[in-house]
Protein backbone atom coordinates (compact mmCIF):
# COMPACT_ATOMS: atom_id res chain seq x y z
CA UNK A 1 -130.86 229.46 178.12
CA UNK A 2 -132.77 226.48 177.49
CA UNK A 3 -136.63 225.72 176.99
CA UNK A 4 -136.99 223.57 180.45
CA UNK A 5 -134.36 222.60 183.24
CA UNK A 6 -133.49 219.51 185.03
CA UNK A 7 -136.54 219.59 187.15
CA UNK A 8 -139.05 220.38 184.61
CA UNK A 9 -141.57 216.85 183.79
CA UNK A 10 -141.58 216.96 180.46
CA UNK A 11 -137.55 217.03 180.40
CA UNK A 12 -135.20 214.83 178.84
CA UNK A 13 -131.59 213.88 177.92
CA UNK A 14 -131.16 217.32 176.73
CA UNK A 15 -132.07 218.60 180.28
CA UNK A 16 -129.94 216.33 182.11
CA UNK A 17 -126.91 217.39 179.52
CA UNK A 18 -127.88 220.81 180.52
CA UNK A 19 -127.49 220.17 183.74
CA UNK A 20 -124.34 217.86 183.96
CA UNK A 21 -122.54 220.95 181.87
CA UNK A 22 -123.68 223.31 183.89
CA UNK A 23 -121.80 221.62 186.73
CA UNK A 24 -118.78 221.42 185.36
CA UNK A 25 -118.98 224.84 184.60
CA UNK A 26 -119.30 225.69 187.96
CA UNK A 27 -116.32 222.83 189.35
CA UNK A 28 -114.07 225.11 187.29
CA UNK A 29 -114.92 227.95 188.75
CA UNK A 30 -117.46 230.23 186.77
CA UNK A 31 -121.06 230.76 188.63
CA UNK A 32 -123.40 229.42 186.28
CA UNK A 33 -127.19 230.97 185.75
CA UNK A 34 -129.85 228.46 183.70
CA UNK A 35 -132.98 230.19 182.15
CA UNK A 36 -135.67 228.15 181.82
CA UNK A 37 -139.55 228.24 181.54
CA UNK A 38 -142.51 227.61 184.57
CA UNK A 39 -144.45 224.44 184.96
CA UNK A 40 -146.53 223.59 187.60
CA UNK A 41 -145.39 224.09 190.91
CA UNK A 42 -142.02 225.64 190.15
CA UNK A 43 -140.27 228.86 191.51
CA UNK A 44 -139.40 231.87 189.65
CA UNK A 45 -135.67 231.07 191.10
CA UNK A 46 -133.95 228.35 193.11
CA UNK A 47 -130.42 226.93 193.02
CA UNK A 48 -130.25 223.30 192.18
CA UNK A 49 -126.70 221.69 193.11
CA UNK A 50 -124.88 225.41 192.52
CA UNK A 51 -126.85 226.18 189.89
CA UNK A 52 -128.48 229.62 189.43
CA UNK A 53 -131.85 228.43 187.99
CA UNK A 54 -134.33 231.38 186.65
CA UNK A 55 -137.83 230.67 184.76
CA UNK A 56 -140.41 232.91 183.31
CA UNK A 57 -143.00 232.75 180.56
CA UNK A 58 -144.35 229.49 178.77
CA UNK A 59 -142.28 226.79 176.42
CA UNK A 60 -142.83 229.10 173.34
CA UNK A 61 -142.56 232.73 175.65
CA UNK A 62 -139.44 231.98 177.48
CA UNK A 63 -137.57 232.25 174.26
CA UNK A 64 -139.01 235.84 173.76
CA UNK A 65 -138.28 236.70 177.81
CA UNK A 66 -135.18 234.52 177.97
CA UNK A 67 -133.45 237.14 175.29
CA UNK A 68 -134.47 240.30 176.69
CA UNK A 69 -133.28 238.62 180.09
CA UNK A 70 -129.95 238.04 178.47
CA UNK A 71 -130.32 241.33 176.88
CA UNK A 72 -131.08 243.29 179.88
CA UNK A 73 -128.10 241.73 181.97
CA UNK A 74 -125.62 241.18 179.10
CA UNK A 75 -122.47 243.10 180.78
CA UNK A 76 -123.36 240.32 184.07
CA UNK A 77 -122.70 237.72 181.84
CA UNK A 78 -118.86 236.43 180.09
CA UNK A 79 -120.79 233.49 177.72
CA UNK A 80 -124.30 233.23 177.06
CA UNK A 81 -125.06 229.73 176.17
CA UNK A 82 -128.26 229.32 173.54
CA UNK A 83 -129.61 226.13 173.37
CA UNK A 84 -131.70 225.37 170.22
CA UNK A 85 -134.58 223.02 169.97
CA UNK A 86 -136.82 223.44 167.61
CA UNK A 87 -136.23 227.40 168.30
CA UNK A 88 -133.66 229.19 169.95
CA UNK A 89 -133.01 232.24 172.07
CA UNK A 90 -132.28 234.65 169.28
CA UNK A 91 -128.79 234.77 170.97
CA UNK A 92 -127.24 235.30 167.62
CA UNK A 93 -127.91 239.03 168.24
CA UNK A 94 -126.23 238.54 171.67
CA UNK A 95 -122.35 239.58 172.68
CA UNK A 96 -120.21 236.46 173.30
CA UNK A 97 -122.96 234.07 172.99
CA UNK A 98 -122.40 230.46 171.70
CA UNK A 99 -125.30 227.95 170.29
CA UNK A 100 -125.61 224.38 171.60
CA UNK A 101 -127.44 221.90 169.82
CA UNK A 102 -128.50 218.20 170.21
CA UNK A 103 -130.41 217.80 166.77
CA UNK A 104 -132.30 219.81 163.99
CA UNK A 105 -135.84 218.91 164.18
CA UNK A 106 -136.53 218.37 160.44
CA UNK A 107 -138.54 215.24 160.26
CA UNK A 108 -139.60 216.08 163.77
CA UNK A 109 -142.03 218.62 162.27
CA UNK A 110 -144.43 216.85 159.96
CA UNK A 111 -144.33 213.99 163.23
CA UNK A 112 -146.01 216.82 165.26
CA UNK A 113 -147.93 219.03 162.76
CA UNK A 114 -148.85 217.10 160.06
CA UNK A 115 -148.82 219.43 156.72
CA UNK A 116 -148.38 221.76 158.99
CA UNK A 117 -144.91 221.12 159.93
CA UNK A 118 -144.19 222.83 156.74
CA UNK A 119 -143.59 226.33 157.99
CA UNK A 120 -141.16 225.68 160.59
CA UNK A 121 -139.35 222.89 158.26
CA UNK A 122 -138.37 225.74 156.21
CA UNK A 123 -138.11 228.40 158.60
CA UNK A 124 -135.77 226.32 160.88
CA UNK A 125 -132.71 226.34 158.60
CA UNK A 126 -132.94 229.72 158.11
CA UNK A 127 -133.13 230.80 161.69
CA UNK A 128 -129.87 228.46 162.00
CA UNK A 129 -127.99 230.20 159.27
CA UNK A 130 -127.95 233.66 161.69
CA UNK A 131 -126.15 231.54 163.88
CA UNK A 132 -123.34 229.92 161.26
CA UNK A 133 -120.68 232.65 162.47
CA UNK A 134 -121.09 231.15 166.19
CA UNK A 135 -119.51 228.48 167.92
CA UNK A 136 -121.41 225.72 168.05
CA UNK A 137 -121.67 223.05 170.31
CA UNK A 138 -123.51 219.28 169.52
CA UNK A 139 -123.68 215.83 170.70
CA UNK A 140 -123.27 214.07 167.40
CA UNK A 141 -121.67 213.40 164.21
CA UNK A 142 -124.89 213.60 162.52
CA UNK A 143 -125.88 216.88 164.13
CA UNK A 144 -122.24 218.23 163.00
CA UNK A 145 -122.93 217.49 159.36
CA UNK A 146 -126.27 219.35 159.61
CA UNK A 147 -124.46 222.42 160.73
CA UNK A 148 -121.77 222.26 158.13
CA UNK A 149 -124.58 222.17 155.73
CA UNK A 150 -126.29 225.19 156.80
CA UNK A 151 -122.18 227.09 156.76
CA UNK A 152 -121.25 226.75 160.26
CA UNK A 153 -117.96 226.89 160.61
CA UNK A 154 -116.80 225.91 164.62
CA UNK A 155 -118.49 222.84 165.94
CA UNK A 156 -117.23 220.73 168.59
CA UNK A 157 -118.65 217.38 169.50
CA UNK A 158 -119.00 216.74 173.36
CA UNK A 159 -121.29 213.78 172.99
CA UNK A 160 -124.12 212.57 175.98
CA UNK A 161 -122.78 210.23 179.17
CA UNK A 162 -124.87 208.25 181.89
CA UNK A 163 -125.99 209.39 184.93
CA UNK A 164 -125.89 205.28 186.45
CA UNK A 165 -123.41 202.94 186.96
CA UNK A 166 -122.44 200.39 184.26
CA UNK A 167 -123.12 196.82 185.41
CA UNK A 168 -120.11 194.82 186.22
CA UNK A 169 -121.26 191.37 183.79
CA UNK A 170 -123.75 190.54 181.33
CA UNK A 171 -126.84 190.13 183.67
CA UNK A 172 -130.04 187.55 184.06
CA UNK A 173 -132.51 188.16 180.98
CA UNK A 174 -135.97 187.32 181.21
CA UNK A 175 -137.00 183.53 180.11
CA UNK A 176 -139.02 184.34 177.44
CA UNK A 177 -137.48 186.59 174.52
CA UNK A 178 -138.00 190.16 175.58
CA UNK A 179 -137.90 192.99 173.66
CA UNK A 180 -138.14 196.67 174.73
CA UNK A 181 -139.79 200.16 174.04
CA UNK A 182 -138.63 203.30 176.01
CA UNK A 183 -139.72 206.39 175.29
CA UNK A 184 -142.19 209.03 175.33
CA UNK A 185 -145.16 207.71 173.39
CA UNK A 186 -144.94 210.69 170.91
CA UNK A 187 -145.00 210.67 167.04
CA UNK A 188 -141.59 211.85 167.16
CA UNK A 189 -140.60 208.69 168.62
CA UNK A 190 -142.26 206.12 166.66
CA UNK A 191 -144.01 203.75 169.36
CA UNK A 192 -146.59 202.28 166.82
CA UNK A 193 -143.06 201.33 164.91
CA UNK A 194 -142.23 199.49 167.92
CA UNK A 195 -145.34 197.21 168.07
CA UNK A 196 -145.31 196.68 163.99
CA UNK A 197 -141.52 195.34 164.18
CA UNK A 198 -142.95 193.12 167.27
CA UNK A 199 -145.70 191.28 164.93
CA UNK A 200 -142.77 190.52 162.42
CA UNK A 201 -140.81 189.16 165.16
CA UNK A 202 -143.36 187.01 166.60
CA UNK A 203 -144.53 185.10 162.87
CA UNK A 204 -140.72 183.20 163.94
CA UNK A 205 -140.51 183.54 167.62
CA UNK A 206 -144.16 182.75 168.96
CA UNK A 207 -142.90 183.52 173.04
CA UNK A 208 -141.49 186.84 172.13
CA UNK A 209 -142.66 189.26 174.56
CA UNK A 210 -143.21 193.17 174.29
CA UNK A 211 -142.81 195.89 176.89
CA UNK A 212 -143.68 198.96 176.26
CA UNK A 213 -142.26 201.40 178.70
CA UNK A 214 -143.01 205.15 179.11
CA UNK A 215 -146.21 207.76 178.17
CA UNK A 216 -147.36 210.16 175.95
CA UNK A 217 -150.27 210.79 173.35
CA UNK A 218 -150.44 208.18 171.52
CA UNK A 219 -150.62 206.00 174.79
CA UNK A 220 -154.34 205.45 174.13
CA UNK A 221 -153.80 204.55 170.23
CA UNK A 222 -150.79 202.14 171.19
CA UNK A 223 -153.04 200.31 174.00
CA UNK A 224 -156.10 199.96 171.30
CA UNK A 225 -154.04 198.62 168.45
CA UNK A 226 -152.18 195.95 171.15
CA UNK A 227 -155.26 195.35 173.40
CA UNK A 228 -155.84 191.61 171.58
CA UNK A 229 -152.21 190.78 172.22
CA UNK A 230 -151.51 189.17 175.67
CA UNK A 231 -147.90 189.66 174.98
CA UNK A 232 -147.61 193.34 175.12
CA UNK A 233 -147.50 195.07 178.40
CA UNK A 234 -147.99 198.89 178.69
CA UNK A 235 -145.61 199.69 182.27
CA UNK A 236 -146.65 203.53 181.84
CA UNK A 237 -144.14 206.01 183.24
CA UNK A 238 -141.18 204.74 185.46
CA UNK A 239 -138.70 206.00 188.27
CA UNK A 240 -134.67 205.33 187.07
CA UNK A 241 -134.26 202.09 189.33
CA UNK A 242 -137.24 200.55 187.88
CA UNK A 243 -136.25 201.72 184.22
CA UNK A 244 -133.23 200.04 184.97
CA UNK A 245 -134.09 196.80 186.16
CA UNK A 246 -136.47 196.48 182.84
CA UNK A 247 -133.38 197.23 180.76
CA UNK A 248 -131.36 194.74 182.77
CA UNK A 249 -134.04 192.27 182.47
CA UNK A 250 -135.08 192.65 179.06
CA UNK A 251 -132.92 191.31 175.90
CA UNK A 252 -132.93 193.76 173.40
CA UNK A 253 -134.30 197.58 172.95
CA UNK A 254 -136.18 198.78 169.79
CA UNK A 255 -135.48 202.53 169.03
CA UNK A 256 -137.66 203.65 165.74
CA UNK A 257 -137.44 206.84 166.02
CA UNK A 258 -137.41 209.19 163.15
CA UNK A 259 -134.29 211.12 164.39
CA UNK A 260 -132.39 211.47 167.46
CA UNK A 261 -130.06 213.92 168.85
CA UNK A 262 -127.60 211.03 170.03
CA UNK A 263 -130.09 208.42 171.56
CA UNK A 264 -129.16 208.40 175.17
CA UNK A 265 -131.60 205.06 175.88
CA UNK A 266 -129.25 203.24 173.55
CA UNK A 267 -126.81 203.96 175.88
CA UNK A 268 -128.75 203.08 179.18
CA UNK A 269 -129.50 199.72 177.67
CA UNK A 270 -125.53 199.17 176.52
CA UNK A 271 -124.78 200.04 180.30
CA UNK A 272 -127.40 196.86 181.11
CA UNK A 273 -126.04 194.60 178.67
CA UNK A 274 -129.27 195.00 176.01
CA UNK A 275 -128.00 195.57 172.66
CA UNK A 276 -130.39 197.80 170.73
CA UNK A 277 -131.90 197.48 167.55
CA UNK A 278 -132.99 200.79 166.10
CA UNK A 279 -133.96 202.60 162.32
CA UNK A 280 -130.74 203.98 160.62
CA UNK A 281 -131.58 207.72 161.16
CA UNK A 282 -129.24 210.67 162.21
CA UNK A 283 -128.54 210.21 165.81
CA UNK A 284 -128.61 206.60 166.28
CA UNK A 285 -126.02 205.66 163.72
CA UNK A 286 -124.49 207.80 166.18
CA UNK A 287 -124.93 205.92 169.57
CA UNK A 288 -125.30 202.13 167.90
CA UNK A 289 -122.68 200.80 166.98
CA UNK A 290 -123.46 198.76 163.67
CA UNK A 291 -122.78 194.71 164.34
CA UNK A 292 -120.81 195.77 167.65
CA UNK A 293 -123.74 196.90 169.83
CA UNK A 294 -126.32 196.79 167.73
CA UNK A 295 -128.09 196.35 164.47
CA UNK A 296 -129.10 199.47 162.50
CA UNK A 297 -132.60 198.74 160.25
CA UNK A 298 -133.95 200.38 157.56
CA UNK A 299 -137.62 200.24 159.19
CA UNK A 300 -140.06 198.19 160.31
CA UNK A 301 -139.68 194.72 158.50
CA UNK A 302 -135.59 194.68 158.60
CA UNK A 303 -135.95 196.11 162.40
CA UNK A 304 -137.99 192.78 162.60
CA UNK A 305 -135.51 190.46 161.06
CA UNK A 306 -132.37 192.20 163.12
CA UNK A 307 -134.08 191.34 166.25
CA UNK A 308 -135.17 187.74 165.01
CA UNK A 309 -131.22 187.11 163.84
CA UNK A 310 -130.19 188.15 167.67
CA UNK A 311 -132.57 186.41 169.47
CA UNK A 312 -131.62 182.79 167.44
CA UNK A 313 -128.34 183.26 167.84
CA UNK A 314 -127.19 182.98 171.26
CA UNK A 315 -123.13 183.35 170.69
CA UNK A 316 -123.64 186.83 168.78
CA UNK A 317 -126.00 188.11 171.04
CA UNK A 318 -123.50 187.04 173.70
CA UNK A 319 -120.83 188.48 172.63
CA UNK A 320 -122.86 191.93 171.88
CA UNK A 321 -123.96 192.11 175.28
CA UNK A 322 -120.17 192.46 176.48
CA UNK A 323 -119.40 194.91 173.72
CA UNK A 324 -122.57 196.58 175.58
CA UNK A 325 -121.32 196.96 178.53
CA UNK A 326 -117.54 197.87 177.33
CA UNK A 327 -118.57 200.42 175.08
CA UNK A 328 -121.26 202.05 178.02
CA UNK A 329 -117.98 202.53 180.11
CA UNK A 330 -116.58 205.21 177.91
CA UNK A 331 -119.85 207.36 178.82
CA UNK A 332 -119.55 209.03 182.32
CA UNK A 333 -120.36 212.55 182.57
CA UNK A 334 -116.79 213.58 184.56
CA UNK A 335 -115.13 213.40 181.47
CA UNK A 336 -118.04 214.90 179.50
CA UNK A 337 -117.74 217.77 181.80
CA UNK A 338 -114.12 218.42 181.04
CA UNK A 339 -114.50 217.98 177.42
CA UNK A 340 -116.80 220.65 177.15
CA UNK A 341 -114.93 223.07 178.99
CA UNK A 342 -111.96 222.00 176.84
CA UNK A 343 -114.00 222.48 173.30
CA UNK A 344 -115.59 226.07 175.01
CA UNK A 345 -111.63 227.20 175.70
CA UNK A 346 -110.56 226.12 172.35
CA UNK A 347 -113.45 228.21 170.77
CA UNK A 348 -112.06 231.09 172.49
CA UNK A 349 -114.69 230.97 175.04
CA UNK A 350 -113.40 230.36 178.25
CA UNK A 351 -109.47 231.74 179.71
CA UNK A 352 -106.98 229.27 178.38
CA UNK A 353 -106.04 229.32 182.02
CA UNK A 354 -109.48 228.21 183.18
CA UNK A 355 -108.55 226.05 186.14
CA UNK A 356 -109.44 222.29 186.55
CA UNK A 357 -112.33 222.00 188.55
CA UNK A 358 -112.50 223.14 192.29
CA UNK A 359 -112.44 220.84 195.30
């Protein structure tokens, strides 16, 4: 049960996670049932590579309808998987149910709400807590320690993978110093961060350019507050091959978010050979690794100074790019598959005898 599936718009990495597990579920044998909300122009059921998908109700009522689905159907059902953001599927009252979770939303809140985000700040820990006795399921170290914190006691790691092909050698990058924003242009994810740290950068490097990649929001707010810079070009949303190209082309990505399940654009941009340069928050002290693929910053003016230390010094960045590209090789979503039927048989999930996956 998640909030949206693969095909929803508004989806993300934790959609395509959703989905990648959900196949492997099924390659091992199990028939596999998402639950998922409507948006426009979807079916109330359709089955998307194997995959049993239903939707009902809204973003905030498919929680509600999701559960008495789950509830209604329970003896159909060996593992009901609850997948928590923001809110889950109450599937702590639920027989042999499990939680997965990419991130606590914490900071997320008062990004979204304002003073506000007060009520579910504190309500969100303590709608975790009912689930502490469940296995658990994450994508990150940082995630893990947040659960261990509220008293969980069973979490696995079965981190994110990449759904394209790592390139083969350090590619072309643009002539002029390029840096990179891609994201939805959401509080959450910090865009305006992204165009502060590039007016540090450019007081050194005068050709430094700016793309900023993706929508959102605060699309109108980014475009006023860069409109007098020539530099900075707004690409909108993208299709993956164009995405890619950017990241190929571009020299380094700025992440400055304020928290991140794992970060799975880090990742895209290692797989291109485009070290990242992000804010040392949960998540992506995760999925950049420190001097190796990246530079963690403690906000806006170190960000700046990170990228400006990269950019002048062509051997480092050189040798970062490869240790892009090595590193992005360990993330392919075969192995991710198996893993998490692995961690779901050691929970006592799945049959110890669960079969490798099917031809």
């Amino acid at each position: 049960m998640n909030r949206r599936d693969i095909k929803n718009p508004l989806g993300g990495g934790a959609e395509g996670y959703t989905h990648e597990v959900a196949k492997g579920l099924l390659e091992g044998g199990c028939e596999v049932t998402v639950f998922s909300s409507r948006f426009k122009g979807s079916s109330e059921e359709e089955v998307i590579d194997g995959v049993r998908h239903l939707r009902a109700g809204s973003e905030f009522t498919v929680h509600f309808k999701g559960f008495l689905h789950a509830l209604r159907h329970r003896k159909d059902y060996g593992l009901i998987i609850d997948e928590y953001n923001g809110l889950g599927f109450f599937g702590f009252l639920l027989p042999r149910s499990m939680i997965l979770i990419h991130q606590l939303y914490r900071e997320f809140w008062f990004r979204g709400l304002g003073p506000l985000g007060i009520i579910p700040y504190i309500i969100e820990p303590l709608l975790l807590r009912c689930y502490r006795k469940r296995p658990a399921v994450t994508v990150s170290d940082s995630t893990k320690q947040d659960l261990r914190e509220l008293g969980f006691r069973d979490v696995r790691i079965v981190m994110n993978a990449l759904s394209n092909p790592v390139l083969p050698s350090v590619p072309e990058k643009e002539e002029h110093p390029t840096i990179m924003f891609l994201g939805r242009f959401a509080p959450t994810k910090n865009p305006l961060g992204a165009l502060e740290i590039f007016r540090h950068v450019k007081t050194e490097i005068p050709a430094a350019r700016l793309w900023m990649v993706g929508s959102g929001p605060l699309e109108s707010e980014l475009k006023d507050k860069a409109q007098a810079d020539e530099d900075v070009t707004f690409f909108g949303y993208v299709e993956e091959e164009r995405k890619f190209e950017l990241l190929r082309r571009a020299h380094i990505i700025v992440v400055p978010g304020v928290r991140e399940g794992f970060g799975i654009n880090v990742i895209e941009a290692a797989s291109q050979g485009t070290p990242a340069v992000g804010y040392d928050v949960h998540g992506l002290r995760d999925s950049i690794q420190d001097g190796e693929t990246g530079l963690l910053a403690s906000g806006p003016g170190d960000a700046a100074l990170k990228v400006r230390s990269l950019l002048k010094d062509p051997e480092l960045y050189g040798k970062m790019t490869l240790r892009c590209l090595e590193y992005a090789r360990g993330f392919n979503w075969q192995g991710r598959r198996e893993e998490f039927r692995q961690a779901l048989k050691e929970m006592g999930l799945l049959p110890r005898s669960y079969g490798r996956p099917q031809a």
